[in-house]
C-alpha atoms as a PDB file:
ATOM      1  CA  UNK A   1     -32.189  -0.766 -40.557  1.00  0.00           C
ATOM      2  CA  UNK A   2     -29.634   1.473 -42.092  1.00  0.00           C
ATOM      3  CA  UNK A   3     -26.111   0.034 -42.123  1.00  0.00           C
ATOM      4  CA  UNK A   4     -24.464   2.999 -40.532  1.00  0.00           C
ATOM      5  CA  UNK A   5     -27.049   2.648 -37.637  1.00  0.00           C
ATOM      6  CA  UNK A   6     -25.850  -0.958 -36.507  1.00  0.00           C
ATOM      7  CA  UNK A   7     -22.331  -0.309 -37.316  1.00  0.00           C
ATOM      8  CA  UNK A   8     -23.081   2.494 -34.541  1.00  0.00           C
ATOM      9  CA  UNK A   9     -24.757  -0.114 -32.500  1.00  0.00           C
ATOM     10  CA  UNK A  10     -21.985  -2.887 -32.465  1.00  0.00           C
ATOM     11  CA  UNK A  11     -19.631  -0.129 -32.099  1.00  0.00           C
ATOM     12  CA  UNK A  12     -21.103   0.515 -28.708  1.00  0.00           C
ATOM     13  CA  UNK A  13     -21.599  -2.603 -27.459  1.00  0.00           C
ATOM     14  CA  UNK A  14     -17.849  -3.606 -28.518  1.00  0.00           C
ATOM     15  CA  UNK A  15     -16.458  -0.104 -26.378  1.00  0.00           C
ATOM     16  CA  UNK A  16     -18.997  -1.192 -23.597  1.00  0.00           C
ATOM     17  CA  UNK A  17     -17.348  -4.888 -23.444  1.00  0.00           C
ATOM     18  CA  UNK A  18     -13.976  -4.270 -23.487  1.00  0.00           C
ATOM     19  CA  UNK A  19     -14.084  -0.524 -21.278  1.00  0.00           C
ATOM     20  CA  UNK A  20     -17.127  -0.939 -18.628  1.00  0.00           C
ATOM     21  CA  UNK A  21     -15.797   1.335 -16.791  1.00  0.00           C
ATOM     22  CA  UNK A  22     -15.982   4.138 -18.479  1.00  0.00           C
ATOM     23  CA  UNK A  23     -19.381   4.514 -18.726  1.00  0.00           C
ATOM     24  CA  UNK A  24     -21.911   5.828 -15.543  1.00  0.00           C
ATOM     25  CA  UNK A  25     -23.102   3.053 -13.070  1.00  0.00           C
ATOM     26  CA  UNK A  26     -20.318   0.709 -13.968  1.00  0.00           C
ATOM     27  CA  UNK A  27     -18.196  -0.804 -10.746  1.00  0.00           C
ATOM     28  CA  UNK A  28     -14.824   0.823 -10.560  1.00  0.00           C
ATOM     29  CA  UNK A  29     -12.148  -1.395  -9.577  1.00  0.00           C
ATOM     30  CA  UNK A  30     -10.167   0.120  -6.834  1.00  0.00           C
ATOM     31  CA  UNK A  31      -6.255  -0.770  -6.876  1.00  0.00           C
ATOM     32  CA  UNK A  32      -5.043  -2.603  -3.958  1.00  0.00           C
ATOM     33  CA  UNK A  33      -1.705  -1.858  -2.525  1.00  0.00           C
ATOM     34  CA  UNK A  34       0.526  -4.179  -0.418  1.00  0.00           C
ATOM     35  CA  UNK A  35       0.093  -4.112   3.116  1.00  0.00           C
ATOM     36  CA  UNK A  36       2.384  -1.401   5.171  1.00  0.00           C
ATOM     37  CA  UNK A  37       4.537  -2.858   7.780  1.00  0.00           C
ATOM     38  CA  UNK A  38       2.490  -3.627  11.288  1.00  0.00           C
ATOM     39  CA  UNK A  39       3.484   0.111  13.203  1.00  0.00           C
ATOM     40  CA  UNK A  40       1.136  -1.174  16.920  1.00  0.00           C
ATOM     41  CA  UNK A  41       0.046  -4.584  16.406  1.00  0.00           C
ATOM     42  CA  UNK A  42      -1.728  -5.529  19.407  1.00  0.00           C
ATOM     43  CA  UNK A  43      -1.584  -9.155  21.066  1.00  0.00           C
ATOM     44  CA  UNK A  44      -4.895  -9.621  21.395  1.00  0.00           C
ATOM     45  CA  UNK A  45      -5.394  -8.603  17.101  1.00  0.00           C
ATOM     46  CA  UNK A  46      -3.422 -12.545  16.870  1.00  0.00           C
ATOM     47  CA  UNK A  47      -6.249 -14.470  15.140  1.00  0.00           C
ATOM     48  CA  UNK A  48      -8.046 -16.865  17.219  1.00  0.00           C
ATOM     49  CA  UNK A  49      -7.106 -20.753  16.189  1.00  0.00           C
ATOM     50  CA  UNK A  50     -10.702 -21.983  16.762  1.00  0.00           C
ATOM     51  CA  UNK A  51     -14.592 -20.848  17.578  1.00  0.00           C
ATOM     52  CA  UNK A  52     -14.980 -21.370  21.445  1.00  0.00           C
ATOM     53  CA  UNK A  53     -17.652 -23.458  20.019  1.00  0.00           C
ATOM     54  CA  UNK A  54     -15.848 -25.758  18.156  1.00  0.00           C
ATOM     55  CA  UNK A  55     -15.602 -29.667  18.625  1.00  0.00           C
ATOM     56  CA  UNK A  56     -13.310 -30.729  16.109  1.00  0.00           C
ATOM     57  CA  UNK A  57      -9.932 -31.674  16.512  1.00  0.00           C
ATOM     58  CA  UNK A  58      -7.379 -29.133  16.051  1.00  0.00           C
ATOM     59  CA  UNK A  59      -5.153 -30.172  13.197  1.00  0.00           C
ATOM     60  CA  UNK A  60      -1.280 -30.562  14.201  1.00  0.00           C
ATOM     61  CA  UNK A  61       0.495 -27.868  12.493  1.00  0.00           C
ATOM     62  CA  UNK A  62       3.252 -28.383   9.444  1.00  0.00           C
ATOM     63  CA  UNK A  63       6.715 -29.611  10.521  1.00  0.00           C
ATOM     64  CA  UNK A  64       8.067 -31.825   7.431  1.00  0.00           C
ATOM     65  CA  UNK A  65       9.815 -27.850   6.452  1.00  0.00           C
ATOM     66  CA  UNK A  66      13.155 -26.950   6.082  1.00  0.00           C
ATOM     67  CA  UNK A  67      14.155 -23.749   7.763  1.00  0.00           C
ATOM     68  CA  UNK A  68      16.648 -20.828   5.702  1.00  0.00           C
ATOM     69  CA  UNK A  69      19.536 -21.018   6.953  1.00  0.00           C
ATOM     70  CA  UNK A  70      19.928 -17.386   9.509  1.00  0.00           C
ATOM     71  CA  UNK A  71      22.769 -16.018   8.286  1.00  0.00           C
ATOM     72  CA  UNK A  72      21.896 -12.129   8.625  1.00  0.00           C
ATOM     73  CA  UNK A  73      22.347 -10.485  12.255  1.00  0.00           C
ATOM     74  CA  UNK A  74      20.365  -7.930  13.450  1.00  0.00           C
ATOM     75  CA  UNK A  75      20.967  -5.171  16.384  1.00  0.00           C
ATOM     76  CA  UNK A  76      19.457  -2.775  17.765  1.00  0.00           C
ATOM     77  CA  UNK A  77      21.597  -0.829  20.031  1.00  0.00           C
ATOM     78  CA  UNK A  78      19.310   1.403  21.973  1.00  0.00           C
ATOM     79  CA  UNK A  79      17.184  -1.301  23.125  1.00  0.00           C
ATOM     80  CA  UNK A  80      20.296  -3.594  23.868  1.00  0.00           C
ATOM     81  CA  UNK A  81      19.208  -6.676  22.032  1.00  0.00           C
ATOM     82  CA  UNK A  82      20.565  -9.113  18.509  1.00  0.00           C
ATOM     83  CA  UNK A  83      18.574 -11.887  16.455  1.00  0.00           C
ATOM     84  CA  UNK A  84      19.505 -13.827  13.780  1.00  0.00           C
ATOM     85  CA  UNK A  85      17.125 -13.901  10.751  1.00  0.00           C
ATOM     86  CA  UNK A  86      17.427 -15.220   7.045  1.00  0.00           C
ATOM     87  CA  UNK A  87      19.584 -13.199   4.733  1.00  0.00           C
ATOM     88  CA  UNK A  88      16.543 -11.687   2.959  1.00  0.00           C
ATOM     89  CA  UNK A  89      14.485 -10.510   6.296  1.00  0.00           C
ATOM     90  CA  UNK A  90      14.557  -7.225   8.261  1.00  0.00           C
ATOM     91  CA  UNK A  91      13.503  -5.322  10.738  1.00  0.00           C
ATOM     92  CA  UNK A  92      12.211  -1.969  11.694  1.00  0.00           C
ATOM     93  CA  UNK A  93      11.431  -0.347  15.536  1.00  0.00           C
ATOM     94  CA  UNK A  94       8.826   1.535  16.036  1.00  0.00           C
ATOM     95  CA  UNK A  95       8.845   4.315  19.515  1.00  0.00           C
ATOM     96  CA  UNK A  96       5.214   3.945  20.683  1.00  0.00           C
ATOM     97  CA  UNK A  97       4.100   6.788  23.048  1.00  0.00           C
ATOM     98  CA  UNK A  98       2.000   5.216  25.967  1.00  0.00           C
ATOM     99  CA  UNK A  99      -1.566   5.935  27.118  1.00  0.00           C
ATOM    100  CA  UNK A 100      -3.507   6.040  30.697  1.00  0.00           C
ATOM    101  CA  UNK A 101      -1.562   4.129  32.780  1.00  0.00           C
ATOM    102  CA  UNK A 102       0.980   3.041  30.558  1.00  0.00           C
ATOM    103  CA  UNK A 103       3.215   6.021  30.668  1.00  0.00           C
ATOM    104  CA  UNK A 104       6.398   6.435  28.771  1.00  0.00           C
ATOM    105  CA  UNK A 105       7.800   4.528  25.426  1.00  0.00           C
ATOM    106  CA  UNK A 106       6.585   1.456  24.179  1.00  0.00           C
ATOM    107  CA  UNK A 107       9.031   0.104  21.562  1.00  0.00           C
ATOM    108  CA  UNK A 108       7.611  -2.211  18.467  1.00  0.00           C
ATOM    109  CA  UNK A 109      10.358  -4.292  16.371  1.00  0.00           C
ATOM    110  CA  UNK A 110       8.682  -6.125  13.614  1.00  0.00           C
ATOM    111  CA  UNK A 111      10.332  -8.518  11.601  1.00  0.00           C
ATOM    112  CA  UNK A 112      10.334 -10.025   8.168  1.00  0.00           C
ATOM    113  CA  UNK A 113      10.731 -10.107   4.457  1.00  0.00           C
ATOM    114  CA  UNK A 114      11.329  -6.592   3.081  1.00  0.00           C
ATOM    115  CA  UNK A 115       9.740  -6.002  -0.197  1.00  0.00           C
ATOM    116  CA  UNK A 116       9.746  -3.678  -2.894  1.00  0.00           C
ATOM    117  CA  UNK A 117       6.752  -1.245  -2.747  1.00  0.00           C
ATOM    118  CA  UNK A 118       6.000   0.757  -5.827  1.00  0.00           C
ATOM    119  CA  UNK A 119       4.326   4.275  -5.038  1.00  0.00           C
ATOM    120  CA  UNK A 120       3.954   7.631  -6.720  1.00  0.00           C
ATOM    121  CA  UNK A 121       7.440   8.712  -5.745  1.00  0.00           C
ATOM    122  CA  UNK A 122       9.257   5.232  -7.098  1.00  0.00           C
ATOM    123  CA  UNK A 123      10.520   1.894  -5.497  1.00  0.00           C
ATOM    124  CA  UNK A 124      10.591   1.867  -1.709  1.00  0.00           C
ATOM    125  CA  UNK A 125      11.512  -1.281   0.643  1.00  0.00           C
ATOM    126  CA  UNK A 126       9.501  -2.643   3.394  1.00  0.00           C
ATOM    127  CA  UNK A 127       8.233  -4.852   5.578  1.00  0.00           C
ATOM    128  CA  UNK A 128       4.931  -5.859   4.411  1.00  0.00           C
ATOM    129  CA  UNK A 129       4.319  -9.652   5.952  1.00  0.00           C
ATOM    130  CA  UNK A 130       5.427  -9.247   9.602  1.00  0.00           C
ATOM    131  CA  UNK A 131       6.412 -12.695  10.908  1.00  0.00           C
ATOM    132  CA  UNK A 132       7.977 -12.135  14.632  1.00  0.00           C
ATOM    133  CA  UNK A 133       7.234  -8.956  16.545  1.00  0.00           C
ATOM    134  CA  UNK A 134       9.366  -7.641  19.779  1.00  0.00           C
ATOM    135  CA  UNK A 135       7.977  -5.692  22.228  1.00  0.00           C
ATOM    136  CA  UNK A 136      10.770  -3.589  24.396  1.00  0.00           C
ATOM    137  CA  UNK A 137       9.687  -1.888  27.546  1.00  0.00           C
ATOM    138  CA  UNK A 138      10.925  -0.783  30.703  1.00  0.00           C
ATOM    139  CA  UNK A 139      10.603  -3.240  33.181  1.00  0.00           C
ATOM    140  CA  UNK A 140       9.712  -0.638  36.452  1.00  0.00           C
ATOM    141  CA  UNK A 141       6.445  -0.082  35.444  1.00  0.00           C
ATOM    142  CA  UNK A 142       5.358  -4.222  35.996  1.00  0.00           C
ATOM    143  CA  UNK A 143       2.934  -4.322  33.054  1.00  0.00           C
ATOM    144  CA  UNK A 144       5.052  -7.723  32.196  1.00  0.00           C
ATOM    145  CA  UNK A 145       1.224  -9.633  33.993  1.00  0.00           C
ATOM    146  CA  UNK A 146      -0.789  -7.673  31.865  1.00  0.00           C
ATOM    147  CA  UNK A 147       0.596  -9.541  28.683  1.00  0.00           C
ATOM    148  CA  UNK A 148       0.656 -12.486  30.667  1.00  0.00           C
ATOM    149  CA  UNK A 149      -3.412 -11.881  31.201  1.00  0.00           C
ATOM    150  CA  UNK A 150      -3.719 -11.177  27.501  1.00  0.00           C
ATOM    151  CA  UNK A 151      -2.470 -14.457  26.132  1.00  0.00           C
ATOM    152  CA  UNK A 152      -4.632 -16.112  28.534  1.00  0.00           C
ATOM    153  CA  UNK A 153      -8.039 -14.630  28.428  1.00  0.00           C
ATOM    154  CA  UNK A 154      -8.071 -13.760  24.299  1.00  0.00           C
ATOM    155  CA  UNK A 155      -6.372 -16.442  22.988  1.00  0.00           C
ATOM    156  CA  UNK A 156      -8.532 -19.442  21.393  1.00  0.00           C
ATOM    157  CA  UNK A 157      -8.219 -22.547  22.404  1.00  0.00           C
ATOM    158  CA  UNK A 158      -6.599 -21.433  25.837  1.00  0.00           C
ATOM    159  CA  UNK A 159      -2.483 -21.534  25.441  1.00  0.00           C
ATOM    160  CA  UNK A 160      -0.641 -24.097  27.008  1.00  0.00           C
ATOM    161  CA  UNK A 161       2.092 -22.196  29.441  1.00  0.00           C
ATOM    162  CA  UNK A 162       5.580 -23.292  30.110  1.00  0.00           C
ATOM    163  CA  UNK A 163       9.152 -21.711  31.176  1.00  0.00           C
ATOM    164  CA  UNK A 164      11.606 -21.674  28.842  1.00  0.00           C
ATOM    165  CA  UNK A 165      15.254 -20.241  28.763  1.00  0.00           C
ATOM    166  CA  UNK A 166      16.821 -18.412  25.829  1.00  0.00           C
ATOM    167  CA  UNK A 167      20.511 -17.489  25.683  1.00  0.00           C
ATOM    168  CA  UNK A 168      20.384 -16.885  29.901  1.00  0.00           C
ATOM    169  CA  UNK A 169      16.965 -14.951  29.192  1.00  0.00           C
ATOM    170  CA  UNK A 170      14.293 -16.648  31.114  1.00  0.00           C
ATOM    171  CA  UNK A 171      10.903 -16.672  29.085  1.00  0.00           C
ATOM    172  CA  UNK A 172       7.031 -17.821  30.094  1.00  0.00           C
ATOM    173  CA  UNK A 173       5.972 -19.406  26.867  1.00  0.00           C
ATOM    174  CA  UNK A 174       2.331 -19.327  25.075  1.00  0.00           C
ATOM    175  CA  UNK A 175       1.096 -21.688  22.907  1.00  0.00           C
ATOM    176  CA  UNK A 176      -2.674 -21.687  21.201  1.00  0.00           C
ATOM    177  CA  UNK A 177      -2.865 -24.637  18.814  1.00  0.00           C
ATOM    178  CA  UNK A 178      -5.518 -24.842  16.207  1.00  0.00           C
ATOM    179  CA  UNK A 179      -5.636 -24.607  12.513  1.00  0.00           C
ATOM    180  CA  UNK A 180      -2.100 -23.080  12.718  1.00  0.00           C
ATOM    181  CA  UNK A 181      -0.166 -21.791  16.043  1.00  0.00           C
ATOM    182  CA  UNK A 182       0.143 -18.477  18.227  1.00  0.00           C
ATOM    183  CA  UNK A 183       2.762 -18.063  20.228  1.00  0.00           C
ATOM    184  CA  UNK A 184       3.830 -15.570  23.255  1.00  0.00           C
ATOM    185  CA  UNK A 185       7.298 -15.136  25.507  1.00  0.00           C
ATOM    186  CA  UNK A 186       7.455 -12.912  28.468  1.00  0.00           C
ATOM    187  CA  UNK A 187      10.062 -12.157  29.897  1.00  0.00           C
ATOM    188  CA  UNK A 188      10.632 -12.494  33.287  1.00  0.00           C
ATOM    189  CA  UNK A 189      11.314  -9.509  35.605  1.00  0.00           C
ATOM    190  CA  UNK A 190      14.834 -10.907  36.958  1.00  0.00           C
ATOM    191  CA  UNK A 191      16.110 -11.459  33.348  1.00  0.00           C
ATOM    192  CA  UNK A 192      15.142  -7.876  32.139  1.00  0.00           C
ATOM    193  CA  UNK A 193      18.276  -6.658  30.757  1.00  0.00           C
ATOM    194  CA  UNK A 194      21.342  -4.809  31.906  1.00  0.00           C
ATOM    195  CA  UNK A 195      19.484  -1.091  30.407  1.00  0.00           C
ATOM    196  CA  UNK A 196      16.353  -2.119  32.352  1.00  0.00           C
ATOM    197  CA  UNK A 197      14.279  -2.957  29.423  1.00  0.00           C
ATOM    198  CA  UNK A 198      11.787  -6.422  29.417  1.00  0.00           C
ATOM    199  CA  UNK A 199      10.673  -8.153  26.465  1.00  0.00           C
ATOM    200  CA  UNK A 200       7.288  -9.226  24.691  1.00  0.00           C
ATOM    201  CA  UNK A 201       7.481 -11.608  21.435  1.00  0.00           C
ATOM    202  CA  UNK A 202       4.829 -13.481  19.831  1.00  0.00           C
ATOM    203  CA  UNK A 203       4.031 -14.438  16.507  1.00  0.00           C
ATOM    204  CA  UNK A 204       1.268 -16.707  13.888  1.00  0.00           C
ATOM    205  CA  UNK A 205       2.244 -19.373  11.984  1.00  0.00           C
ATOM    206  CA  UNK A 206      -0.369 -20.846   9.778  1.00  0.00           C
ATOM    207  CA  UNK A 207      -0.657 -24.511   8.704  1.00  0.00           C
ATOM    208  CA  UNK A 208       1.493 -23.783   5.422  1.00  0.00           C
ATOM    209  CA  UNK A 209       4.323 -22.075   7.465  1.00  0.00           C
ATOM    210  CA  UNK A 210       7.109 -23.083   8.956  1.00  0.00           C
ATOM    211  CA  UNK A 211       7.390 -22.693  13.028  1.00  0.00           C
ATOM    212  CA  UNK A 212      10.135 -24.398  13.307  1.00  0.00           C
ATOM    213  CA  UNK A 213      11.849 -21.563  11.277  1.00  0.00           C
ATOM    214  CA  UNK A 214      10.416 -18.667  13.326  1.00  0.00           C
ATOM    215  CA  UNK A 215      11.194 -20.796  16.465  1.00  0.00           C
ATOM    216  CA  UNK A 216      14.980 -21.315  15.504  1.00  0.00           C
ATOM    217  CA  UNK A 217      14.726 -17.558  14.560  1.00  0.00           C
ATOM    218  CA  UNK A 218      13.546 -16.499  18.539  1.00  0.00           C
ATOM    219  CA  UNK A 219      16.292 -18.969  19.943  1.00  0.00           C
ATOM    220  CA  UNK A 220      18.858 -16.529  18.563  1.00  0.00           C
ATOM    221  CA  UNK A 221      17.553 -13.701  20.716  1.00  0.00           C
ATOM    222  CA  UNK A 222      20.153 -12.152  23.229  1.00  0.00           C
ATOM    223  CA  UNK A 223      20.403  -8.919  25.469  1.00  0.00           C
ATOM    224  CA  UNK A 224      23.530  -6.789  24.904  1.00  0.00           C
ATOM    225  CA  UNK A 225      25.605  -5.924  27.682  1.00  0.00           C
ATOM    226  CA  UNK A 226      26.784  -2.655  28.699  1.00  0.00           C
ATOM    227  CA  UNK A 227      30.225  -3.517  27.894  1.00  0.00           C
ATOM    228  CA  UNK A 228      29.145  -4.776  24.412  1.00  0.00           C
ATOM    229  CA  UNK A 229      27.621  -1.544  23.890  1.00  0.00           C
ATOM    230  CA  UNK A 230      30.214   0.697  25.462  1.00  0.00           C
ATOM    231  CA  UNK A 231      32.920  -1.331  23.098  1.00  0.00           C
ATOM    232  CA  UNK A 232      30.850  -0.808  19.722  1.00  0.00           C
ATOM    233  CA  UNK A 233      31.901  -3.937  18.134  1.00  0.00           C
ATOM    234  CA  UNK A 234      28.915  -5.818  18.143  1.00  0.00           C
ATOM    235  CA  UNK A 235      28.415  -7.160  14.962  1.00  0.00           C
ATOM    236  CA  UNK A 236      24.925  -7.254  12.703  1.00  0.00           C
ATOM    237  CA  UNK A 237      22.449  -4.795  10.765  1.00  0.00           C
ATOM    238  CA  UNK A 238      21.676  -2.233  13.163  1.00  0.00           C
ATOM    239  CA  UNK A 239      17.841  -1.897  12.911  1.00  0.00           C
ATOM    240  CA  UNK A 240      16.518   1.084  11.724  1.00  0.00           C
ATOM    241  CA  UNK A 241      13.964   3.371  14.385  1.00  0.00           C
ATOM    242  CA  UNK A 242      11.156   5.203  13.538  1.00  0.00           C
ATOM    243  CA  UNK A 243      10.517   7.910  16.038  1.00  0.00           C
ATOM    244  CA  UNK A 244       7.337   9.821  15.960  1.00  0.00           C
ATOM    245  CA  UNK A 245       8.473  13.061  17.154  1.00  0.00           C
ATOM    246  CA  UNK A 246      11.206  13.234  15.582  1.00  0.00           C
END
């Protein structure tokens, strides 16, 4: 075979190695990006801990952790709450518009690390592993048993329930224990607070995290009072709001 022939050849075969993609019927790698911040995350979208079917005991999550110190404070001042979070957390609020029956605002607050996020138009910062999420709503329209009903009839295994208080704020607690942990507070309708707004929080932890952390971060929670607000010396972050209509 003429030399120039199988230098063509290996040629080829060398390009075809090393650049597979460029030629027809090769798979094209897509490029993933990070994760966006959770805008609606729904309770019942919390990962079940173990198939209703299961028989095996549940493993007893992580607690030989140290938690970061919370040394960052957080506010939001037109839902009339603070929380305390490590230095190199935040949060965002998204308005939710309701549906059906649920009429009115629905008000998401996501927390956790904020990232760098590279994109066409530079560096932005986010939220792209949401650890705790708030849900603010007003406490006249009594949905407060609906989230009640949704820890209990989606979560796997079935959460154990108990009353707990938090800075005067008195909470029913959720806990589903399997590989790693979901948890739920609802408020209850006497300690909505003094704006008339109710709170929803829950969050995952899974066997490699730390729930004593996100626990010690909840226990920080308070309501702000009118007077707090009225003065404007609250101290903190104030968390940034992401309205869509406006």
């Amino acid at each position: 075979m003429d030399k120039t022939v199988i230098a063509l050849i290996l040629l080829f075969l060398t390009v075809l190695v090393e650049y597979p993609m460029i030629f027809p019927g090769q798979p094209v790698a897509t490029p993933i990006e990070s994760p966006a911040a959770i805008i609606n995350p729904s309770i019942s979208q919390i990962p079940s801990q173990t198939p209703q079917n299961s028989t095996e005991a549940t493993p007893i999550i992580r607690q030989n952790c140290t938690p970061l110190p919370l040394t960052k404070s957080l506010k939001d001042s037109e839902l009339w709450f603070t929380i305390r979070v490590p230095e190199d957390w935040n949060a965002t609020t998204v308005w939710e518009r309701g549906y059906g029956t649920w009429i009115g605002y629905y008000f998401y607050t996501v927390l956790g690390v904020e990232e760098p996020v590279y994109n066409q138009t530079g560096i932005t910062r986010r939220i792209n592993s949401t650890r705790i999420t708030i849900m603010t709503y007003a406490i006249t329209r009594n949905q407060d048993q609906d989230y009640r009903n949704d820890f209990r009839q989606n979560w796997i295994p079935t959460p154990v329930e108990s009353t707990e208080t938090i800075n005067g704020i008195v909470f029913d607690r959720f806990e589903s224990k399997g590989e790693g942990a979901a948890v739920g507070y609802v408020v209850k309708k006497a300690s909505a607070n003094e704006r008339g707004y109710a709170t929803v929080i829950w969050y995952y932890v899974s066997p490699s995290q730390c729930q004593e952390e996100i626990e010690n971060i909840i226990h920080t929670f308070r309501y702000l009072t009118e007077r707090q607000i009225l003065l404007g010396n609250v101290p903190g972050v104030e968390i940034s709001i992401f309205h869509p209509d406006r």
